[in-house]
Protein backbone atom coordinates (compact mmCIF):
# COMPACT_ATOMS: atom_id res chain seq x y z
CA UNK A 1 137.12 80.02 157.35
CA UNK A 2 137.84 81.27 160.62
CA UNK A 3 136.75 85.04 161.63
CA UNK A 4 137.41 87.23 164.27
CA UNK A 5 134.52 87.60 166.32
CA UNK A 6 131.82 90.80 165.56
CA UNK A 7 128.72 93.07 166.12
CA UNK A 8 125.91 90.73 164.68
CA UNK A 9 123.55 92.15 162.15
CA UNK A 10 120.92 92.87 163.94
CA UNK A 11 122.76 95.21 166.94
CA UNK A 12 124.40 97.07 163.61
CA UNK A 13 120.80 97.63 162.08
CA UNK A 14 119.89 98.72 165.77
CA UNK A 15 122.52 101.06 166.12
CA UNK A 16 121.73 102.35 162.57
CA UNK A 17 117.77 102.85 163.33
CA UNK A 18 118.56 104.34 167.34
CA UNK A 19 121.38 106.68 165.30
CA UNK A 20 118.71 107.92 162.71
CA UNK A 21 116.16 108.60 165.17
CA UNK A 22 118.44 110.55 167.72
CA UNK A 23 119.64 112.67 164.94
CA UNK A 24 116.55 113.40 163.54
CA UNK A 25 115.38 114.31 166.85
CA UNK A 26 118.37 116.28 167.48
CA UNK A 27 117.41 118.47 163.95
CA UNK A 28 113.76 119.01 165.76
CA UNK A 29 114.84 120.17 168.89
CA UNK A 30 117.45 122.51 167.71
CA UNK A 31 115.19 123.72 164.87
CA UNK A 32 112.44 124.33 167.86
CA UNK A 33 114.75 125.42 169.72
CA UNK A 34 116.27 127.96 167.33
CA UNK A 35 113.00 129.58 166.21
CA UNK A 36 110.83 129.32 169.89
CA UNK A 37 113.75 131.74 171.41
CA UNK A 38 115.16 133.83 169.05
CA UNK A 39 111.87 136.05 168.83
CA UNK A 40 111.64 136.12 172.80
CA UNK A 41 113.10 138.79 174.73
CA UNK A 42 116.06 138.15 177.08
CA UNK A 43 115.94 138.69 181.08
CA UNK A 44 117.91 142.20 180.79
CA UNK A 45 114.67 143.88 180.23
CA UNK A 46 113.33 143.23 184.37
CA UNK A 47 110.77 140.73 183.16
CA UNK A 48 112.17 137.97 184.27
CA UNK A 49 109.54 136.32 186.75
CA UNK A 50 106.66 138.29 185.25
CA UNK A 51 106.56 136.93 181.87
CA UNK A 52 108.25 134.16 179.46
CA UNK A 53 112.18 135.14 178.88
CA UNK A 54 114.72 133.17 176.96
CA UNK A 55 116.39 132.47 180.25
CA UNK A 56 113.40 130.52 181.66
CA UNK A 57 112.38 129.53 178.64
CA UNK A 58 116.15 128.04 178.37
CA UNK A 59 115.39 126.23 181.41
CA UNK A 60 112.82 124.52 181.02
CA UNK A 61 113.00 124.14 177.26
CA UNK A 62 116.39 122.32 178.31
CA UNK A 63 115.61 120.23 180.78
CA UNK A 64 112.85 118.97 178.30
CA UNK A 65 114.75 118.13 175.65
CA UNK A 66 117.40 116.22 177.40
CA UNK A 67 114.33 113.97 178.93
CA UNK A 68 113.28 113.73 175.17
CA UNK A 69 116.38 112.98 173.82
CA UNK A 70 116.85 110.19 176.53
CA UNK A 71 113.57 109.07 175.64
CA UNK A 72 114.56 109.23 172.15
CA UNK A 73 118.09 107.04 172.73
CA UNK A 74 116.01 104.13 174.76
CA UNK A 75 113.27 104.10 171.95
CA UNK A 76 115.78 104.22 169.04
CA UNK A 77 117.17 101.24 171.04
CA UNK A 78 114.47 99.13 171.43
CA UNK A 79 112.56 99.52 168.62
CA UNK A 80 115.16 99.34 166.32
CA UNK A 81 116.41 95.60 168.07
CA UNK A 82 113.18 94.48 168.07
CA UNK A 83 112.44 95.76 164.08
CA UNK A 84 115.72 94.28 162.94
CA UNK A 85 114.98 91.24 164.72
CA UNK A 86 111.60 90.98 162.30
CA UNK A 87 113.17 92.01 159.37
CA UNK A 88 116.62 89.58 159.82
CA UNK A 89 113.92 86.75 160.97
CA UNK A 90 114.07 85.32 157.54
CA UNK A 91 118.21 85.12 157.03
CA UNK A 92 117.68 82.68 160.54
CA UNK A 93 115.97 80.71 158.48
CA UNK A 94 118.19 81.09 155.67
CA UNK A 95 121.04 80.22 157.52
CA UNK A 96 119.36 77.31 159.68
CA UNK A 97 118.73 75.58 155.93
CA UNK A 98 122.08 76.29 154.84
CA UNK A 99 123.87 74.55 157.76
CA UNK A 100 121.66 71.77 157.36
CA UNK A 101 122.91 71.72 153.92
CA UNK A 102 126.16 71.61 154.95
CA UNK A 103 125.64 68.73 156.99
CA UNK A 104 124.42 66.50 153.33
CA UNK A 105 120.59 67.22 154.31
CA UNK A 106 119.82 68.44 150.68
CA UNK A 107 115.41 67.77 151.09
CA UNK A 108 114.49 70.71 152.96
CA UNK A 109 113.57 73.83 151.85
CA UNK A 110 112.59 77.11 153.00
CA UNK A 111 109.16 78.25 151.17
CA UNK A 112 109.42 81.80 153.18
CA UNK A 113 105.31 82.76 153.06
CA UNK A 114 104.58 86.51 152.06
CA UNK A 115 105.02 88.76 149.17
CA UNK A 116 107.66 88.80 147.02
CA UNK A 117 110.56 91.44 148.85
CA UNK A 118 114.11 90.70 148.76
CA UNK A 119 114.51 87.91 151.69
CA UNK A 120 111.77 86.06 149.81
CA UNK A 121 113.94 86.47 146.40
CA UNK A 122 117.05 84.82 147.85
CA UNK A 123 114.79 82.27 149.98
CA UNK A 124 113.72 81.05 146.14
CA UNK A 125 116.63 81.20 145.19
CA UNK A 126 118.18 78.99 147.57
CA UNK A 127 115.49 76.27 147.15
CA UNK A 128 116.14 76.28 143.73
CA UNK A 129 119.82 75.42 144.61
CA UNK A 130 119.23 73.30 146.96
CA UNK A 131 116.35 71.54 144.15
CA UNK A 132 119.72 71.40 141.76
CA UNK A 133 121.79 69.97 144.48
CA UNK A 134 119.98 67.18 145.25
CA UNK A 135 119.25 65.99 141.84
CA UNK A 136 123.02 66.37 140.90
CA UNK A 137 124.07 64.40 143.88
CA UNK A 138 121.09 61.82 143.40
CA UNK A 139 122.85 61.16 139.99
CA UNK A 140 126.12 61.36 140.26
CA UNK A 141 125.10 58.49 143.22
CA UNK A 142 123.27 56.57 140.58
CA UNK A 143 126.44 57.80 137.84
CA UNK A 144 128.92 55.96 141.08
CA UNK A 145 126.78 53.06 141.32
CA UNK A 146 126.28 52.18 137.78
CA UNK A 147 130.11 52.70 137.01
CA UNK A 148 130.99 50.47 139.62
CA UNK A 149 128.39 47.68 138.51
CA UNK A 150 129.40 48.16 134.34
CA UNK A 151 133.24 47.96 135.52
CA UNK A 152 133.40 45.24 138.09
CA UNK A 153 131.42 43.01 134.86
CA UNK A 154 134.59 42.65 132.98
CA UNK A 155 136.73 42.48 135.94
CA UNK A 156 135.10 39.56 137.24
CA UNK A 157 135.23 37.87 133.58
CA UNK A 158 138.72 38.46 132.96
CA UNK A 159 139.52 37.44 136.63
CA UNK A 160 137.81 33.73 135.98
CA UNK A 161 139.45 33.67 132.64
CA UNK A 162 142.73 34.26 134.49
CA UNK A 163 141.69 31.88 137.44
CA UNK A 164 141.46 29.10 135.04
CA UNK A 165 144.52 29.78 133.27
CA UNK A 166 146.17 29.46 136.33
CA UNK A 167 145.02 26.40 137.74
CA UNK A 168 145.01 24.76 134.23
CA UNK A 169 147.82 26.34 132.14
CA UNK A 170 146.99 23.18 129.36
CA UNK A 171 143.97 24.66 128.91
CA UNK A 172 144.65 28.10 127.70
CA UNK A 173 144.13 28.66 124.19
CA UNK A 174 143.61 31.32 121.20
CA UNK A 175 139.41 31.36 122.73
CA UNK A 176 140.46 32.09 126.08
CA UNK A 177 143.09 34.98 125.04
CA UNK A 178 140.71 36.20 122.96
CA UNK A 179 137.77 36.23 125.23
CA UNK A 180 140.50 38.15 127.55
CA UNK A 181 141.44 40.43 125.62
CA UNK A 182 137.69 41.43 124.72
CA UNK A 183 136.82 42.20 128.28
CA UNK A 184 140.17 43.85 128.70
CA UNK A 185 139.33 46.25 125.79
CA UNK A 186 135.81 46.62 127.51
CA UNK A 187 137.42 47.83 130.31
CA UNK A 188 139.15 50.31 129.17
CA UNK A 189 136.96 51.70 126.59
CA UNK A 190 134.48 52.05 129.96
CA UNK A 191 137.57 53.57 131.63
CA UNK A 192 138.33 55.92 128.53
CA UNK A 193 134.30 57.08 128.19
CA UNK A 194 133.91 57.78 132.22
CA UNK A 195 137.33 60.23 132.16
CA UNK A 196 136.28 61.69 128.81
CA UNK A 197 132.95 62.56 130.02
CA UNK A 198 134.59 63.93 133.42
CA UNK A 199 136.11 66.51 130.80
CA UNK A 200 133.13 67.55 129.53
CA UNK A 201 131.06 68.15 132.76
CA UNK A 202 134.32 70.21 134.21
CA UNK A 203 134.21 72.39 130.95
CA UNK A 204 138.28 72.39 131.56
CA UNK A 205 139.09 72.78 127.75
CA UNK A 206 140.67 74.93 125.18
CA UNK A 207 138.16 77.40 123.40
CA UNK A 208 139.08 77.53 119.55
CA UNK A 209 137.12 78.56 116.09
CA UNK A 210 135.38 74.93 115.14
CA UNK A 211 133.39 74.55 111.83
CA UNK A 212 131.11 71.48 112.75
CA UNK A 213 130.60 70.92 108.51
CA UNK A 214 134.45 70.10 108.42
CA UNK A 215 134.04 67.91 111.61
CA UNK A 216 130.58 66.12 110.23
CA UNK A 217 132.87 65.50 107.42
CA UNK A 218 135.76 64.18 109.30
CA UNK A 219 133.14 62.37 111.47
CA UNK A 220 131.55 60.20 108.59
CA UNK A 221 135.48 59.50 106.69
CA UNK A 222 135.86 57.50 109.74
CA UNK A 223 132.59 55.70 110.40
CA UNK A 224 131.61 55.55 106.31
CA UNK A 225 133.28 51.96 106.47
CA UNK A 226 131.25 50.61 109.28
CA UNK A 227 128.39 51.97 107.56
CA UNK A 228 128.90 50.42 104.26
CA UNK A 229 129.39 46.97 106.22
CA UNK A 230 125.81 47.44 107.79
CA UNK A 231 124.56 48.49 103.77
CA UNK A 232 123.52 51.85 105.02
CA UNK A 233 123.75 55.18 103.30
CA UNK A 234 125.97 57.85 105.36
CA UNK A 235 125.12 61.53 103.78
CA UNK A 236 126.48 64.61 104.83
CA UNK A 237 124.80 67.83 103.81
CA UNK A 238 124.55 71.17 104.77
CA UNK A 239 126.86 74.63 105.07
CA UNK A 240 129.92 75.84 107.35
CA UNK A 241 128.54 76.28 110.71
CA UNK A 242 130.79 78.06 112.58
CA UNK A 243 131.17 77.57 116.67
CA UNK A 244 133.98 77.89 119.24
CA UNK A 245 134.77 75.05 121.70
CA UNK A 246 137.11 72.32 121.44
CA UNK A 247 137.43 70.25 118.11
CA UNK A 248 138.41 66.92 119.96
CA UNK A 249 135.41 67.25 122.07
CA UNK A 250 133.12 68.01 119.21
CA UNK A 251 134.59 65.78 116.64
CA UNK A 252 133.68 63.06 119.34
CA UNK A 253 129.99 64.09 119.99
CA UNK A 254 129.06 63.51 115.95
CA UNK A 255 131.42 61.07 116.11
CA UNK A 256 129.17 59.02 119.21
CA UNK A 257 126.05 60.15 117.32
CA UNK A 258 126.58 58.97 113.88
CA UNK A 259 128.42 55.54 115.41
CA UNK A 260 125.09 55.62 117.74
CA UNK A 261 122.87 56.02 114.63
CA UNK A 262 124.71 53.04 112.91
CA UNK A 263 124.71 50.68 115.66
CA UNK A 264 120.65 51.18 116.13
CA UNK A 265 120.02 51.63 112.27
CA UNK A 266 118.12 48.22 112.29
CA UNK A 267 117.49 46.49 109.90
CA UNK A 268 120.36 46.86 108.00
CA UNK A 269 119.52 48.67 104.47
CA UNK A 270 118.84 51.91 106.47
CA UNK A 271 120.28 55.63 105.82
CA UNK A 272 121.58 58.37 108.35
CA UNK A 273 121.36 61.64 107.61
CA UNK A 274 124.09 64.64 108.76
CA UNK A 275 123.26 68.15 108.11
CA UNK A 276 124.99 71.43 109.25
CA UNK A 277 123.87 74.77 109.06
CA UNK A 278 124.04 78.27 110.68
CA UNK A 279 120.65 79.60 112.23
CA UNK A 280 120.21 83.11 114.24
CA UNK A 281 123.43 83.46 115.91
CA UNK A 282 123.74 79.87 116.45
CA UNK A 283 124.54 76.79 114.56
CA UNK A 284 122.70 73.33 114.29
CA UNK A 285 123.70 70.17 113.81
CA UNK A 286 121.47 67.41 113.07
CA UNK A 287 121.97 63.36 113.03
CA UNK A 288 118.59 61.75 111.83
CA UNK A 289 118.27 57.41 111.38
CA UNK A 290 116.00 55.49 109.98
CA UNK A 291 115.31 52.22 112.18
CA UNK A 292 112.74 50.77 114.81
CA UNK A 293 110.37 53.05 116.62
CA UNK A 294 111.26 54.27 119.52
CA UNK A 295 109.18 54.02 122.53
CA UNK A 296 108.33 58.08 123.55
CA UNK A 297 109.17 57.16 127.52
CA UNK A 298 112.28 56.20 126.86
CA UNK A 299 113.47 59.08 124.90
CA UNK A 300 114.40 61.43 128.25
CA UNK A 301 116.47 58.52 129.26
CA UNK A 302 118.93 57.97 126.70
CA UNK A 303 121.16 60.70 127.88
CA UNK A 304 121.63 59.34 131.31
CA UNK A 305 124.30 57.04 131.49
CA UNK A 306 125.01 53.43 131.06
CA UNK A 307 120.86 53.36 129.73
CA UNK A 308 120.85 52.04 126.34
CA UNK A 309 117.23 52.73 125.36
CA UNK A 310 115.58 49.82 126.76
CA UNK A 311 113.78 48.58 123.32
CA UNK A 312 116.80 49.06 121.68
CA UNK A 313 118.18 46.59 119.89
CA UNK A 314 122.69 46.04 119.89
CA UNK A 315 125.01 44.42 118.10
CA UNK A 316 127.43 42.32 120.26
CA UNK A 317 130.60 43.81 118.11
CA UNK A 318 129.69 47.06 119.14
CA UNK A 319 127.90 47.48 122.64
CA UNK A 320 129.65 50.01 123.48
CA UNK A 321 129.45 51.11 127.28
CA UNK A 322 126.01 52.54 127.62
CA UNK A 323 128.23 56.29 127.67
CA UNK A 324 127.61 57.45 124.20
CA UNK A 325 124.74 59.94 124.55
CA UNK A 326 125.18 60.98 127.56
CA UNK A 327 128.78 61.88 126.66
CA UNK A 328 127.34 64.18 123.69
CA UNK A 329 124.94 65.79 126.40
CA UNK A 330 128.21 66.57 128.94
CA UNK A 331 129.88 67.94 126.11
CA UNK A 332 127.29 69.86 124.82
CA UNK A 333 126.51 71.30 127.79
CA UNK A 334 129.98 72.44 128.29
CA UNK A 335 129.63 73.96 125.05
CA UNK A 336 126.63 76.43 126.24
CA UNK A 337 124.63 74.35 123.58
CA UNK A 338 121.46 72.74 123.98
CA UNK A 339 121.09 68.97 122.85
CA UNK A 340 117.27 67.74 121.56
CA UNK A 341 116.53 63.64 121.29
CA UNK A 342 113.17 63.33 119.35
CA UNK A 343 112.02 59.60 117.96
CA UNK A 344 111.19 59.88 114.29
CA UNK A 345 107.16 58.85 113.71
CA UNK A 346 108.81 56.74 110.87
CA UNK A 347 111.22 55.10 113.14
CA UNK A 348 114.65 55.67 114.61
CA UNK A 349 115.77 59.56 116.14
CA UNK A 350 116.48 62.96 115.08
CA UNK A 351 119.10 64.70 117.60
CA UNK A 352 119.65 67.98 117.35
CA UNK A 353 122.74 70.27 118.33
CA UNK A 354 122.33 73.92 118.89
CA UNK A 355 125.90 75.40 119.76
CA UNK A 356 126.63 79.38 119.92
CA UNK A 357 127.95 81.04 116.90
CA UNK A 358 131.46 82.41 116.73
């Protein structure tokens, strides 16, 4: 934004400190001045070159104070320029590492030396921003890259599948529409996940009373058929938690973590475990598996997206697009939750939801 041009900062605080000091000397003078004379006789009484009178008292008194309070204006001046120059020194630097900022440098940072004052405060501050900045771009660059590799894999297929069919028409057949029409769905499931967890990060929803129990509930109807494919036991258990946020969003994060907990309950035979439950001004939700252990380094990663937990192991028929968790942590987030991925000693995870009461 464009400003009309200004005093700086520095010739204000100047101004201010010269002002301050010219005043105060002012107060002295005419204090001094006020008491030195009114107890010394005036020139009417013939004494006036024979001993100290308020007239030449007046005089030289006078002449005095005006040198002072010149003396006082140039000093005010001066010292106060060169003071506010010290104590704006650190807003240069400020303002130097903010323009670099501006420019997409995001590694520098300030680290102001000293004592802890009010410059240093918002110096700290800043780097901490600056800390945030560059690990939000670094993966939202990673978020970019990884979108664009996971979409341009089905592309590509259905684009051969299509190349053939065009150069051999006699050749397509139910395999090669179906094989189509799997990559297609790929597609835009991957399409689907990335602008649903666009949603969550912006936090552009409507806030309503949610009671996670009924959505476990709802959650597990859905999903209880998958389960009983796989042979595993779906339980829900608990009592009405009660939270405010969006019940599409939040029927979709137990949703992703009970279809998550299906998909990776391996071997088959396994049991997953919902339970709801209000807990000092906050309610929990909790999703525990049984399965394979989990590695401990790879438990940080499984909210980032498109990682699938390395180890892991998938089914084909339900791959999904590496977008699950980290869909559940956007959302969460958005929430003012907090989201905790712990690996079970016995094998598989325990997540836990902690969302704000209503």
């Amino acid at each position: 934004m464009r400003r009309a041009p200004g005093l700086s900062a520095r010739l204000k605080f100047t101004l201010s400190y010269a002002g301050i000091v010219v005043v105060a000397g002012a107060v002295l003078i005419a204090v001094a001045w006020w008491y030195l004379l009114r107890f010394v006789p005036d020139n009417d009484q013939g004494l006036l070159f024979t001993s100290p009178n308020r007239y030449l008292l007046s005089r030289i008194f006078g002449k005095a104070a005006a040198v002072a309070m010149l003396f006082l204006v140039a000093f005010g001046l001066l010292g106060g320029w060169l003071l506010a120059g010290r104590m704006l020194s650190p807003l240069d630097k400020i303002a130097d590492a903010a323009r670099l900022a501006a420019k997409g440098s995001l590694s520098h940072r300030i680290r102001l030396p000293g004592k802890t004052d009010e410059f240093r405060e918002l110096s700290d501050a800043f780097d901490t921003m600056l800390e945030k900045l560059e690990s939000h771009v670094a993966e939202q660059r990673r978020f970019a890259a990884n979108a664009s590799h996971e979409l341009r894999t089905p592309l590509a297929i259905s684009q051969s599948l299509l190349d053939v069919a065009r150069q051999d028409p006699a050749k397509v057949d139910g395999e090669l529409v179906d094989r189509l029409h799997t990559t297609t769905r790929r597609a835009i499931d991957l399409t689907e996940a990335l602008l649903l967890l666009s949603r969550g990060d912006r936090g552009t929803f409507t806030r309503e009373p949610v009671d996670l129990s009924l959505v476990a509930e709802e959650a597990a109807e859905t999903l209880l058929p998958l389960a009983e494919q796989r042979g595993i036991t779906l339980d829900v258990t608990g009592e009405p938690a009660a939270t405010t946020g969006s019940a599409e969003l939040l029927l979709r994060v137990v949703t992703n973590l009970v279809q998550n907990a299906i998909v990776h309950n391996l071997p088959a035979g396994g049991t997953i475990t919902v339970h709801t439950e209000p807990q000092h001004q906050a309610c929990v939700l909790r999703v525990e598996n049984s399965g394979r252990v989990l590695a401990a380094h790879l438990v940080p990663t499984l909210t980032e997206p498109f990682q699938r937990g390395g180890e892991r192991v998938r089914d084909d028929d339900h791959a999904g697009v590496g977008l699950g968790l980290a869909i559940v942590h956007s959302i969460v987030r958005a929430h003012d939750g907090a989201l905790d991925i712990a690996a079970r000693a016995e094998g598989g995870l325990r997540v836990t939801i902690r969302l704000p009461s209503s």
